[in-house]
C-alpha atoms as a PDB file:
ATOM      1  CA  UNK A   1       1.550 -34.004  -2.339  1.00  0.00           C
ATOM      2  CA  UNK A   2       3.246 -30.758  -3.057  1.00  0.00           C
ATOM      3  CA  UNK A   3       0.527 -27.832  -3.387  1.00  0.00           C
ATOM      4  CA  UNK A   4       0.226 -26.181  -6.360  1.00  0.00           C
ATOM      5  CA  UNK A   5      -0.332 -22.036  -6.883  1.00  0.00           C
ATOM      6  CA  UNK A   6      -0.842 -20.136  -9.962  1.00  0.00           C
ATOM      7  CA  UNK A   7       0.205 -17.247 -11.027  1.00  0.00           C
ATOM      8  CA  UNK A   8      -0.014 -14.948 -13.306  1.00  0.00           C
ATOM      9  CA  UNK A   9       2.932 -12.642 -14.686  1.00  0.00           C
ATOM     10  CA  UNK A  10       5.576 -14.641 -12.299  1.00  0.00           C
ATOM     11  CA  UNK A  11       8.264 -13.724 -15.066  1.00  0.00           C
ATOM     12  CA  UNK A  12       7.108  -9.831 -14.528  1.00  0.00           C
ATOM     13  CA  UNK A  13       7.460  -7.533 -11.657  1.00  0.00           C
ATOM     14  CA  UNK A  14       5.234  -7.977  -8.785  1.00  0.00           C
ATOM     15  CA  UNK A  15       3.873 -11.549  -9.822  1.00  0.00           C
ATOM     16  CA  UNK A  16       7.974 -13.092  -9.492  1.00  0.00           C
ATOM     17  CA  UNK A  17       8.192 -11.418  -5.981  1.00  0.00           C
ATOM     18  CA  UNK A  18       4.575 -13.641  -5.394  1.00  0.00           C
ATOM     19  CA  UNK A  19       6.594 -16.592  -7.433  1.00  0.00           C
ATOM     20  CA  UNK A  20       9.614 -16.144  -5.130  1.00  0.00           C
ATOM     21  CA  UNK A  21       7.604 -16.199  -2.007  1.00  0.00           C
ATOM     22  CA  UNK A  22       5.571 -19.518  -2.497  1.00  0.00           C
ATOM     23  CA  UNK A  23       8.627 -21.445  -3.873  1.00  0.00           C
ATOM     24  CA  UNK A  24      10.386 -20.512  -0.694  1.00  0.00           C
ATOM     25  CA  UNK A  25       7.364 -21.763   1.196  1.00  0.00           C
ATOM     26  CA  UNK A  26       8.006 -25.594  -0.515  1.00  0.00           C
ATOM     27  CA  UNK A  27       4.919 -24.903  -3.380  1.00  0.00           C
ATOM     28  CA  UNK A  28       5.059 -25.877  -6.551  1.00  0.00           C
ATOM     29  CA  UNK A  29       4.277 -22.394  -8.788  1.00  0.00           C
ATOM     30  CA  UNK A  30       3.113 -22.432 -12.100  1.00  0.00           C
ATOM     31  CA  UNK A  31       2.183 -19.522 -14.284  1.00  0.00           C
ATOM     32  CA  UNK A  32       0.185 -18.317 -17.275  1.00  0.00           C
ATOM     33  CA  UNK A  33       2.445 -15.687 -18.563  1.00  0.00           C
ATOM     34  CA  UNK A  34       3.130 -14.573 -22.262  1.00  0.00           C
ATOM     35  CA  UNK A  35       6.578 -13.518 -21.301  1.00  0.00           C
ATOM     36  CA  UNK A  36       9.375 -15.841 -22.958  1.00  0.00           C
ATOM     37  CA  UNK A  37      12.080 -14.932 -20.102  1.00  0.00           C
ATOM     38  CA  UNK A  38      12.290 -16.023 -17.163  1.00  0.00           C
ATOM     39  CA  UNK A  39      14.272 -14.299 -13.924  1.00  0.00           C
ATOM     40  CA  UNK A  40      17.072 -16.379 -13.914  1.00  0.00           C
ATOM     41  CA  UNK A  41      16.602 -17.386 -10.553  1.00  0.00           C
ATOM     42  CA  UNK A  42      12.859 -18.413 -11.536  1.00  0.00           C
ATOM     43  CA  UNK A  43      14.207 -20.546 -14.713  1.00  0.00           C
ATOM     44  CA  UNK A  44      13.016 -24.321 -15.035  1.00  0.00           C
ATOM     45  CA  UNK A  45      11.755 -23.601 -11.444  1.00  0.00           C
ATOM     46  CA  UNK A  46       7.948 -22.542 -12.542  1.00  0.00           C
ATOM     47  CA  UNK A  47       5.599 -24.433 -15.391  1.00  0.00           C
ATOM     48  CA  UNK A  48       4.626 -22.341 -17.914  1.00  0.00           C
ATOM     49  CA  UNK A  49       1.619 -21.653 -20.247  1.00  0.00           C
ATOM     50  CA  UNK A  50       0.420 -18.537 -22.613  1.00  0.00           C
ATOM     51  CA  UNK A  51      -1.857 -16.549 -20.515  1.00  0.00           C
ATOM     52  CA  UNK A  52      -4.556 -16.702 -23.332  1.00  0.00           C
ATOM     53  CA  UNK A  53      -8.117 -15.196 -22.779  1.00  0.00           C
ATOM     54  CA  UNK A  54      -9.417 -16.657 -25.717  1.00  0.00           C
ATOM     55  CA  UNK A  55      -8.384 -19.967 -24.825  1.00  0.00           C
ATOM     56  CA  UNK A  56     -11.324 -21.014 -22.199  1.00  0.00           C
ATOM     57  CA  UNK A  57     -10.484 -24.612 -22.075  1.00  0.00           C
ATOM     58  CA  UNK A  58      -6.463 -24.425 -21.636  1.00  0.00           C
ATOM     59  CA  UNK A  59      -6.751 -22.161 -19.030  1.00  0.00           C
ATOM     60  CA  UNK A  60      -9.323 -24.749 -17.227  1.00  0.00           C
ATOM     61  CA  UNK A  61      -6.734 -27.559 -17.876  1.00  0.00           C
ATOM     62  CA  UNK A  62      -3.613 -25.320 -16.929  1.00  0.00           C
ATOM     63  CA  UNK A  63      -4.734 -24.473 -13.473  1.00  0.00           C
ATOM     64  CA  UNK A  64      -6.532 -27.717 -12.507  1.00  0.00           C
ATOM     65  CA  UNK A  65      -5.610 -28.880  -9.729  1.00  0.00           C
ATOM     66  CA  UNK A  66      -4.116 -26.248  -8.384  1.00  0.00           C
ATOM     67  CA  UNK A  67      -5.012 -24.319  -4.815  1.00  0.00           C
ATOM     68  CA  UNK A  68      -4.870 -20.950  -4.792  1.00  0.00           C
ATOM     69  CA  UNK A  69      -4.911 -18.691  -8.479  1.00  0.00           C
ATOM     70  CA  UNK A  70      -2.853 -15.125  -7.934  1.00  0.00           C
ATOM     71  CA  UNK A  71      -3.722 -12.685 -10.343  1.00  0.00           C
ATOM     72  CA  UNK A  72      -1.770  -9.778 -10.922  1.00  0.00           C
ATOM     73  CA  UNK A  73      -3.067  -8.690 -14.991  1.00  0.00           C
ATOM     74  CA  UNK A  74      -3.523  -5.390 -15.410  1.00  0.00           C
ATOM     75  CA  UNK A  75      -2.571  -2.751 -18.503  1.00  0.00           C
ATOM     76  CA  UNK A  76      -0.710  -0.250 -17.872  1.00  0.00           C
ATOM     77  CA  UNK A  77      -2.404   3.356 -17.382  1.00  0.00           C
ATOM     78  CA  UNK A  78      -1.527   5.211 -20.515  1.00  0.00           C
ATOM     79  CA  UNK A  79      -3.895   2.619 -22.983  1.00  0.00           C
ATOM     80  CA  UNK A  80      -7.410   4.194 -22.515  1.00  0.00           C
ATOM     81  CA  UNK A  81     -10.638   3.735 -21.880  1.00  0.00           C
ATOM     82  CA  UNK A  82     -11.524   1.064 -24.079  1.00  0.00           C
ATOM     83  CA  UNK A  83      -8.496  -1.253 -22.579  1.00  0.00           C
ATOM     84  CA  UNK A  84      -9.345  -1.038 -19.515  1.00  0.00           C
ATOM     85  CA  UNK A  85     -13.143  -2.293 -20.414  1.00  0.00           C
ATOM     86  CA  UNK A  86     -11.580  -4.852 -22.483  1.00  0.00           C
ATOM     87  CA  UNK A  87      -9.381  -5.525 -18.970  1.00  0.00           C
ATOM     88  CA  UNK A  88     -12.098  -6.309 -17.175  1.00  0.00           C
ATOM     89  CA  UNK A  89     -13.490  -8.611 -19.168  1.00  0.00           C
ATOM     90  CA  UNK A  90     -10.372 -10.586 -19.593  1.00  0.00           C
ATOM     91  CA  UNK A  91     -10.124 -10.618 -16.039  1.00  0.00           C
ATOM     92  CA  UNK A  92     -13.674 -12.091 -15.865  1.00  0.00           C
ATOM     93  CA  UNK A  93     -12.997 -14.530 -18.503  1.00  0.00           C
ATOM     94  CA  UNK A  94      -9.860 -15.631 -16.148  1.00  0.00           C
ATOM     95  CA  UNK A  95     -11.742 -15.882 -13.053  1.00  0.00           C
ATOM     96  CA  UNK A  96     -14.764 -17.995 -14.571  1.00  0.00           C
ATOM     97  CA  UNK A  97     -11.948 -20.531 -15.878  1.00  0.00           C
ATOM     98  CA  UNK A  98     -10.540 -20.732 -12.283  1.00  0.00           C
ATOM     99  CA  UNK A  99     -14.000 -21.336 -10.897  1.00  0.00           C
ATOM    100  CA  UNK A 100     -14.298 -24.080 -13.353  1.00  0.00           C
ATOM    101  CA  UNK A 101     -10.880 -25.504 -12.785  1.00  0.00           C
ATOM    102  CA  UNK A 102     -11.809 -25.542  -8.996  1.00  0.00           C
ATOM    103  CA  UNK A 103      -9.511 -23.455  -7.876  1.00  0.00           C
ATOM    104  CA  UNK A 104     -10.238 -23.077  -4.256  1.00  0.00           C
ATOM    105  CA  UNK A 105      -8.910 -19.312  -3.163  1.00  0.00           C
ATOM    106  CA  UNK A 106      -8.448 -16.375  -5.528  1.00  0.00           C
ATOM    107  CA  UNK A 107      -6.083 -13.552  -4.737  1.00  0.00           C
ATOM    108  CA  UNK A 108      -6.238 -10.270  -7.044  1.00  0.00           C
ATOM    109  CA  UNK A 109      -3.936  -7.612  -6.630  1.00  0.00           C
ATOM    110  CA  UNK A 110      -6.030  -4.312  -7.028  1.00  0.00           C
ATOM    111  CA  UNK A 111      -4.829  -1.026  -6.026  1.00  0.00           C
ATOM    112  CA  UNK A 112      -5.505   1.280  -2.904  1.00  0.00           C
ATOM    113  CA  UNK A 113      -8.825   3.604  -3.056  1.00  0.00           C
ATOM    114  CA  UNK A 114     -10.231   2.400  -6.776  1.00  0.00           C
ATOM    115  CA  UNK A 115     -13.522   3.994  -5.876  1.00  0.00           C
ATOM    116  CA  UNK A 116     -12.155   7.240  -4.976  1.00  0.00           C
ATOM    117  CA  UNK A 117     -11.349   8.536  -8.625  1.00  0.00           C
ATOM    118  CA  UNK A 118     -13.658   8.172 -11.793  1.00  0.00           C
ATOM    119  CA  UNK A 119     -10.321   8.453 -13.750  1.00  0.00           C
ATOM    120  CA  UNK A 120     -10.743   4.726 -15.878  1.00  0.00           C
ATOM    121  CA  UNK A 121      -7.607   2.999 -14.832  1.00  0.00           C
ATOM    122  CA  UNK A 122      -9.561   3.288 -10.722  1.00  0.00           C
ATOM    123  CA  UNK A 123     -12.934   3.156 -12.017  1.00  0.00           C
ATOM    124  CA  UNK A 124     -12.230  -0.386 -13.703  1.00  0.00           C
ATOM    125  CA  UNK A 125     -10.049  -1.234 -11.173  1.00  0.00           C
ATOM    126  CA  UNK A 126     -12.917  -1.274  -9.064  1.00  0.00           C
ATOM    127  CA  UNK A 127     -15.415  -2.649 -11.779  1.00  0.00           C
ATOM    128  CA  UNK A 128     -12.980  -5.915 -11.601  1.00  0.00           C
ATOM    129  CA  UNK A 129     -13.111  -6.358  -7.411  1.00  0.00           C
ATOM    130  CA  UNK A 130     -16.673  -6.147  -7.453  1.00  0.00           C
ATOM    131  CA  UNK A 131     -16.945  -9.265 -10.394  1.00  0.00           C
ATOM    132  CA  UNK A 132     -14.814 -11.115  -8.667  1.00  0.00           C
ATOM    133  CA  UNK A 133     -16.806 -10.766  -5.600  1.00  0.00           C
ATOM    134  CA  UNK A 134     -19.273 -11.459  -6.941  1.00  0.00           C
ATOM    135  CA  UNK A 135     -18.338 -14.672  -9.236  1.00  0.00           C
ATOM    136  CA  UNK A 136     -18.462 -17.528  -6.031  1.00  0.00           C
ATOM    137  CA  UNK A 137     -14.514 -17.740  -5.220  1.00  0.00           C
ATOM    138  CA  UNK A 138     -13.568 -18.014  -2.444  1.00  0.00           C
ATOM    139  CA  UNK A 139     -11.005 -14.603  -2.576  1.00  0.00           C
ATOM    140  CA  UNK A 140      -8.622 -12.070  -1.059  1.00  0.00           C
ATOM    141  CA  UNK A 141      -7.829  -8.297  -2.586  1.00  0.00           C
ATOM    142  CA  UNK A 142      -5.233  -6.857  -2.156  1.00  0.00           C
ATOM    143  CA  UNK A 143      -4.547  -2.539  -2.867  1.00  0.00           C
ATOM    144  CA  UNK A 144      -1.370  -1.986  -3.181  1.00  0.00           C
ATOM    145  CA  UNK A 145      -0.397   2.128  -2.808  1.00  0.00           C
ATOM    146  CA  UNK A 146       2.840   3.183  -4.539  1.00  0.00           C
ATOM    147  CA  UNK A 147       5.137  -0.156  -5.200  1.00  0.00           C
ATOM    148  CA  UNK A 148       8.235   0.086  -5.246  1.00  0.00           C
ATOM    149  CA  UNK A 149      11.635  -2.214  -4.676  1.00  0.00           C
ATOM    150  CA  UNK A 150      14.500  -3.197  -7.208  1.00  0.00           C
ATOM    151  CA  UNK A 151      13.382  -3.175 -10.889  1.00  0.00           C
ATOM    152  CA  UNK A 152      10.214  -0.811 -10.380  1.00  0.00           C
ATOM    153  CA  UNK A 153       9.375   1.749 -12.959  1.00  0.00           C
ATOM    154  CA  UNK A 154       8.143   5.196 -11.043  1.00  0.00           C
ATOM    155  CA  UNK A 155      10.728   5.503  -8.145  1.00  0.00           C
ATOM    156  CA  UNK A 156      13.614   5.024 -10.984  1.00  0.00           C
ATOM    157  CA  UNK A 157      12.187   7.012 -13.583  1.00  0.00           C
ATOM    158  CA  UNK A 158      11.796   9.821 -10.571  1.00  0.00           C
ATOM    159  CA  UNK A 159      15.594   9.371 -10.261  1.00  0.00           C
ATOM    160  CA  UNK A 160      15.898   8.818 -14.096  1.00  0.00           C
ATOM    161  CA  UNK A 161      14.648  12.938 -14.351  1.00  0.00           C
ATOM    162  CA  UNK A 162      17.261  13.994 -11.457  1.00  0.00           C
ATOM    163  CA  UNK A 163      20.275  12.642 -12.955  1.00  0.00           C
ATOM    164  CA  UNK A 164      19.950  13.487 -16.260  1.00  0.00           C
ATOM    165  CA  UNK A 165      17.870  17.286 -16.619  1.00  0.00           C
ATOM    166  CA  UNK A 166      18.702  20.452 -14.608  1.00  0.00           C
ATOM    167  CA  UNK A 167      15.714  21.029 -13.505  1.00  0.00           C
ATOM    168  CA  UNK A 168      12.990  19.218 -11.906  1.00  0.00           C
ATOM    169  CA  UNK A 169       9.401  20.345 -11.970  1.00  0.00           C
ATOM    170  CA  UNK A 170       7.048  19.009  -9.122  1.00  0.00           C
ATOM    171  CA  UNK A 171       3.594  20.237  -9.809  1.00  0.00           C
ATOM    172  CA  UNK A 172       2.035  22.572  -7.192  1.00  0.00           C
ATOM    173  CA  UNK A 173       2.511  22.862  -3.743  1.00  0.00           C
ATOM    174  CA  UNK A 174       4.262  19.194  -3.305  1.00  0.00           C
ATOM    175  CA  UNK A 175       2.615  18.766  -0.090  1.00  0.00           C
ATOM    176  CA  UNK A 176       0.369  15.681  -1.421  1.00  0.00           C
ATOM    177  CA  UNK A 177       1.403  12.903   0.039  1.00  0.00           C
ATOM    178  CA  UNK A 178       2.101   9.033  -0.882  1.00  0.00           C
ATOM    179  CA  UNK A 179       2.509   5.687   1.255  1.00  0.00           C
ATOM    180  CA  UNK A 180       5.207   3.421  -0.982  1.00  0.00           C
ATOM    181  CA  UNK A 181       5.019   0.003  -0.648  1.00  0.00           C
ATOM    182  CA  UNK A 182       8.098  -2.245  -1.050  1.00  0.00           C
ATOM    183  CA  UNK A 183       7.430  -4.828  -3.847  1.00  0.00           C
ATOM    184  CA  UNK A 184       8.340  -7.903  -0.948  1.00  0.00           C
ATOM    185  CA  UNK A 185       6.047  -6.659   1.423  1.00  0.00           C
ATOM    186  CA  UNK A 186       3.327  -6.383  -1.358  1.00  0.00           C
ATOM    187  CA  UNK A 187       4.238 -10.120  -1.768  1.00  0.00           C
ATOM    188  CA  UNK A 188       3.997 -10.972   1.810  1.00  0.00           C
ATOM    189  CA  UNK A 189       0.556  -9.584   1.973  1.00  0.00           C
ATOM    190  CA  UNK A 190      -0.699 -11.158  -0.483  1.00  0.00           C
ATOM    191  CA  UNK A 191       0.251 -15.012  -0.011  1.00  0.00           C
ATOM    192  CA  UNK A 192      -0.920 -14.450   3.654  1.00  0.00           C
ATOM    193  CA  UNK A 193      -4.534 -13.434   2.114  1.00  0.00           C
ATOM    194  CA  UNK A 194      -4.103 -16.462   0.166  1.00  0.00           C
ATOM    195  CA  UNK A 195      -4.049 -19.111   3.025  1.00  0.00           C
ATOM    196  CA  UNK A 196      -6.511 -16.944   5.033  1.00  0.00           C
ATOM    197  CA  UNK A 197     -10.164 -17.991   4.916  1.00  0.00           C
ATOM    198  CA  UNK A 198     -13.182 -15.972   4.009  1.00  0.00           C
ATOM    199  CA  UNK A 199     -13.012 -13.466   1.784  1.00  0.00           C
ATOM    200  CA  UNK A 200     -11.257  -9.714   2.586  1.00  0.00           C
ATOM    201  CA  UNK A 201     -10.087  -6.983   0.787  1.00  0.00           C
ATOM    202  CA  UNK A 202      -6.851  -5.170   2.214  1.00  0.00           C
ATOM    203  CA  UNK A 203      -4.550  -2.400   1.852  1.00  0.00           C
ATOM    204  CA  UNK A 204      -1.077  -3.217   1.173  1.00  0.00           C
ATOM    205  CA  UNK A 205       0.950   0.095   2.010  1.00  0.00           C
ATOM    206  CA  UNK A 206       4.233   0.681   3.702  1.00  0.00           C
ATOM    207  CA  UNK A 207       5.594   2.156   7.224  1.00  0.00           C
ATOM    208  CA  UNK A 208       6.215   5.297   5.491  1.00  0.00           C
ATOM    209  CA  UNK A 209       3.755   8.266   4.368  1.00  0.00           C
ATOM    210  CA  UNK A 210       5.697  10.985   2.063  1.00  0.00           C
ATOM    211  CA  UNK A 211       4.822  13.872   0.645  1.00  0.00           C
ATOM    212  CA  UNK A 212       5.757  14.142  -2.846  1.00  0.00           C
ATOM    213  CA  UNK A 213       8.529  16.691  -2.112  1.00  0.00           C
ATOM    214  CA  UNK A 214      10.031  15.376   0.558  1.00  0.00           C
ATOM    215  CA  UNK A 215      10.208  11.772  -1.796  1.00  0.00           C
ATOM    216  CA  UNK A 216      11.935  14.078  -4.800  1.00  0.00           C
ATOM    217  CA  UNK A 217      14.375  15.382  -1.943  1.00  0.00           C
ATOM    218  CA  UNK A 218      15.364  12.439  -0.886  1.00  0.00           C
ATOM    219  CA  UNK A 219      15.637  10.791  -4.264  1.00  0.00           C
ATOM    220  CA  UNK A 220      18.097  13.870  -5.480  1.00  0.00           C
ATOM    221  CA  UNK A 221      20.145  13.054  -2.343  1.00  0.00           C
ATOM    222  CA  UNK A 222      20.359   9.494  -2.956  1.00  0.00           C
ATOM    223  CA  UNK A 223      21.599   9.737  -6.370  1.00  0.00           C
ATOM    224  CA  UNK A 224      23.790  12.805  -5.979  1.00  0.00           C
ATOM    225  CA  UNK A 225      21.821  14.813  -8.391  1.00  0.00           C
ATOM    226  CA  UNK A 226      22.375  18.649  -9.299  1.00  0.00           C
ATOM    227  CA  UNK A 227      19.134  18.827 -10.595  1.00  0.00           C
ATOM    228  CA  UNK A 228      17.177  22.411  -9.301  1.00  0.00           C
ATOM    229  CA  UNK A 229      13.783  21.512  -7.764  1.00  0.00           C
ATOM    230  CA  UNK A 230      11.078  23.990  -8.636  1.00  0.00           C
ATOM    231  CA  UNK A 231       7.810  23.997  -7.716  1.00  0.00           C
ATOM    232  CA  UNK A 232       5.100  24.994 -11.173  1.00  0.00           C
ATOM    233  CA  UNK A 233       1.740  25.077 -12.212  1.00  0.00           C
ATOM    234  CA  UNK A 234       0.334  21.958 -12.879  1.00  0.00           C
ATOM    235  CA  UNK A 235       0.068  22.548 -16.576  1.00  0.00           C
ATOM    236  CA  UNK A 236       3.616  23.525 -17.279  1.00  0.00           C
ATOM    237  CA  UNK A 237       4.951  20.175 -14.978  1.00  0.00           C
ATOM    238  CA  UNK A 238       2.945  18.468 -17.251  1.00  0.00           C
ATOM    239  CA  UNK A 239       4.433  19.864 -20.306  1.00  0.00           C
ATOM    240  CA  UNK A 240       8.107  19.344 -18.759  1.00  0.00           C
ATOM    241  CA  UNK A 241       6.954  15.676 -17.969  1.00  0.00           C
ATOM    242  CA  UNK A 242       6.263  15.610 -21.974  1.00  0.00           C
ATOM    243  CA  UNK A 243       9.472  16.620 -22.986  1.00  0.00           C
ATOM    244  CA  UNK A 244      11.189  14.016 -20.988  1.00  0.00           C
ATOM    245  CA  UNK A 245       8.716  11.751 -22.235  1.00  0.00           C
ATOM    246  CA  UNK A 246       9.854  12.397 -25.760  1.00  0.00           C
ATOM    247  CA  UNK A 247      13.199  11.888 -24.667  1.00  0.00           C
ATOM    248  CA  UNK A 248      12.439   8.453 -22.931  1.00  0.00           C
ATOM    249  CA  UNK A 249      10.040   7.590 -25.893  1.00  0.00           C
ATOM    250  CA  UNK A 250       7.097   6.975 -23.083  1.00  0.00           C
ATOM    251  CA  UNK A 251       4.538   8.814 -21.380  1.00  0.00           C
ATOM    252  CA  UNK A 252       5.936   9.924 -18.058  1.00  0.00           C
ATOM    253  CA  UNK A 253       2.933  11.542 -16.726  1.00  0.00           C
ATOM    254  CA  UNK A 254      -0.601  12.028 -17.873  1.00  0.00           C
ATOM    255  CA  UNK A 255      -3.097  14.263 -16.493  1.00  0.00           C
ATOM    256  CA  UNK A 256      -5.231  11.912 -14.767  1.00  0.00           C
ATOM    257  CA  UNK A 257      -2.080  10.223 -13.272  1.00  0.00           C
ATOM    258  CA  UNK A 258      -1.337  13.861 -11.564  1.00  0.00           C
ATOM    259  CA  UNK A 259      -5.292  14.726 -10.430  1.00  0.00           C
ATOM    260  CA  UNK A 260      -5.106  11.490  -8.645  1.00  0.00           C
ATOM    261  CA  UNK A 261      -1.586  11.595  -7.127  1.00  0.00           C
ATOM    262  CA  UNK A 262      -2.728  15.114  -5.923  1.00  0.00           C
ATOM    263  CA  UNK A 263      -5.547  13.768  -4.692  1.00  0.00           C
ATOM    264  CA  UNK A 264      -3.309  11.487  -2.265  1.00  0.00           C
ATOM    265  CA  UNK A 265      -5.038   8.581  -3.538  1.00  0.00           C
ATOM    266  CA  UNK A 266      -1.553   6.640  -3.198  1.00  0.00           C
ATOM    267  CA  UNK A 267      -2.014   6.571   0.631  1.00  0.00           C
ATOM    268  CA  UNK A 268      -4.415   4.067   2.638  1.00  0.00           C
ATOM    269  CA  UNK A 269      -6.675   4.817   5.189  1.00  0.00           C
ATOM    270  CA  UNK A 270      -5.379   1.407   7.545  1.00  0.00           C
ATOM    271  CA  UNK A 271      -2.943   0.557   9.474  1.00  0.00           C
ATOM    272  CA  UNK A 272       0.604  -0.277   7.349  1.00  0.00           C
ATOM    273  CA  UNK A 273       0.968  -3.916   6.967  1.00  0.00           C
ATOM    274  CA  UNK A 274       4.467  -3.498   4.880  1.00  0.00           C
ATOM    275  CA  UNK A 275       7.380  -3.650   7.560  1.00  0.00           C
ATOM    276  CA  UNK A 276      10.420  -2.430   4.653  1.00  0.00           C
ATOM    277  CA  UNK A 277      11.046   1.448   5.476  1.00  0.00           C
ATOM    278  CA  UNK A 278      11.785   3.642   2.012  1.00  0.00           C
ATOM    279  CA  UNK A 279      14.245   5.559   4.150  1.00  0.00           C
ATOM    280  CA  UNK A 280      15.837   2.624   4.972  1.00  0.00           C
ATOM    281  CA  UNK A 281      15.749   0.842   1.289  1.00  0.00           C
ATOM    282  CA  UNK A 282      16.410   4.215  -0.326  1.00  0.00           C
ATOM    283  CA  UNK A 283      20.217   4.707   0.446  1.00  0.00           C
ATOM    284  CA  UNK A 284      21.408   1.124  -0.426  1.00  0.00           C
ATOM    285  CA  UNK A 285      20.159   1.528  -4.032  1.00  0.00           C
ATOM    286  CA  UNK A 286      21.930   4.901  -5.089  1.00  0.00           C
ATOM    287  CA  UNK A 287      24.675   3.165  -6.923  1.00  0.00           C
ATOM    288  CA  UNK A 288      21.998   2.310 -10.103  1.00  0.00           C
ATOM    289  CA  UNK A 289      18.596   3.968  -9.283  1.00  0.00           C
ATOM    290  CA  UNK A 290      18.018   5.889 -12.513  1.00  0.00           C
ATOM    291  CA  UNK A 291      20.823   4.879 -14.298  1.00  0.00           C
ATOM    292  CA  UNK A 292      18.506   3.719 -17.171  1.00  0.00           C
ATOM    293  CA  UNK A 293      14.495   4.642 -17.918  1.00  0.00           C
ATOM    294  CA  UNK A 294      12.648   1.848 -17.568  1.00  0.00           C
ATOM    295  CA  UNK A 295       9.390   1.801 -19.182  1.00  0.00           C
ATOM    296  CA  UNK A 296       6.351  -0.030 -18.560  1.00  0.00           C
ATOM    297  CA  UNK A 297       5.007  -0.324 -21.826  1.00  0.00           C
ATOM    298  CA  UNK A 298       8.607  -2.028 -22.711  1.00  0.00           C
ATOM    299  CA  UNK A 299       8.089  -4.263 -20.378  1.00  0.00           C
ATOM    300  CA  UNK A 300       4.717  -5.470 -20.663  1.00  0.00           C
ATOM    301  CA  UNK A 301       2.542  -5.533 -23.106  1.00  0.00           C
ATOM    302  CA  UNK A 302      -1.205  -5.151 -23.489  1.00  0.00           C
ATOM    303  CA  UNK A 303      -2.403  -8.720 -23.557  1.00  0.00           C
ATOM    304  CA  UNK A 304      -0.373 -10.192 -20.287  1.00  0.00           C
ATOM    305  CA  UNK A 305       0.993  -6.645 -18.290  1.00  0.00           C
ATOM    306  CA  UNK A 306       0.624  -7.385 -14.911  1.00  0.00           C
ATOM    307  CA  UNK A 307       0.989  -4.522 -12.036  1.00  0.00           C
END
């Protein structure tokens, strides 16, 4: 018989990569998802059901007998403090109706260095590994650093700012540095932590480590941008990254976003496991990275976002 995988958010961004990957592999996928459309090259190719917390017993009958649950849930980082506790317990509710479903291996996507920042969005992130490891599944996380790949939200809203104002405020020195992560490679990782045995935890970060200027350079190149690059004070990048937020009609940057990209928190402390070189991916996208904002609260909404 064909082995079955759940996931959820396969009809979203990093969970239809995960989707992709295991259909390829000849398993059947299905998903708990509260997103109505489909990829169209996922359509009528994944079973469906409303990824509903509340809903204890349908989540126990949806992913019965099914191997291996893939959770990528997660709000997105402008909803506060009180969302992200109300994350976590989702997320618990989740993995206590895979445990009961039997669901034999769990795979959470996390993010890279949750205990280094008591910011909320880390400090629940890390709340969340340490109930799952601690609710007898069988499990693998995986901490992404900075994803990226075609469709993401920060490396296009970077080039979103270059091609359409003059100027281009990167706060401080620039020097901080990130490790981006191409969205297949994130997917790679984390079906091979879900046919590994035992349980691990695992950074999922590219070939590449960036600092933030250098990534804004080579961004402005890529899309042919005019766009002056000046280094500010925090405070006033900030209050640029406001008025383009008005613009867009979305919060481009918050202040805890900044402290912990500054605090190079976006960069693992392993070796790279991702194989796809930015540099490389970078100049075969310049014909529509940026063309249009894309934002993350559009996209997903409180109940189901996934990472």
């Amino acid at each position: 018989m064909t082995t079955v995988d759940v996931v959820t958010g396969a009809f979203s961004y990093t969970g239809s990569f995960i989707a992709r990957r295991l259909l390829a592999a000849g398993r059947q996928v299905k998903t708990l998802t509260n997103n109505p459309s489909p990829p169209r090259d996922l359509a009528g190719k994944v079973a469906t059901a409303p990824l509903d917390f509340d809903d204890a017993e349908g989540l126990v009958r949806f992913m019965g007998g099914a191997d291996t649950l893939y959770n990528t849930y997660w709000i997105h980082s402008n909803y506060g403090a009180d969302a992200f506790a109300e994350a976590v317990r989702r997320s618990q509710r989740l993995f206590a109706a895979a445990r009961e479903a039997g669901i034999r291996r769990l795979v959470h996507v996390s993010i890279a260095n949750p205990t280094a920042s008591g910011h909320p969005y880390y400090a629940s992130k890390a709340q969340l590994e340490e109930a799952l490891r601690s609710c007898g599944i069988s499990h693998g996380i995986v901490r992404p650093t900075l994803v990226y790949g075609e469709g993401d939200v920060l490396i296009n809203n970077i080039a979103w700012v270059l091609r359409h104002f003059p100027i281009f405020a990167i706060p401080g020195d620039g020097a901080y540095r990130l490790q981006p992560v191409h969205v297949e490679d994130v997917a790679s990782i984390a079906v091979t932590a879900g046919l590994a045995d035992g349980n691990i935890t695992i950074d999922a970060a590219g070939p590449d480590i960036l600092p933030f200027e250098d990534l804004v350079r080579l961004l402005r190149y890529a899309v042919g941008s005019r766009s002056v690059l000046v280094k500010t004070a925090p405070a006033l990048a900030l209050a640029g990254a406001r008025v383009a937020g008005f613009i867009a009609k979305d919060a481009l940057l918050t202040r805890e976003q900044l402290d912990d990209l500054r605090s190079e928190l976006l960069v693992s402390r392993e070796p790279p496991l991702g194989r796809i070189r930015f540099t490389e991916w970078l100049p075969r996208q310049q014909a529509f990275l940026g063309l249009r904002y894309a934002s993350a609260q559009t996209r997903h909404r409180p109940r189901l976002l996934t990472r």
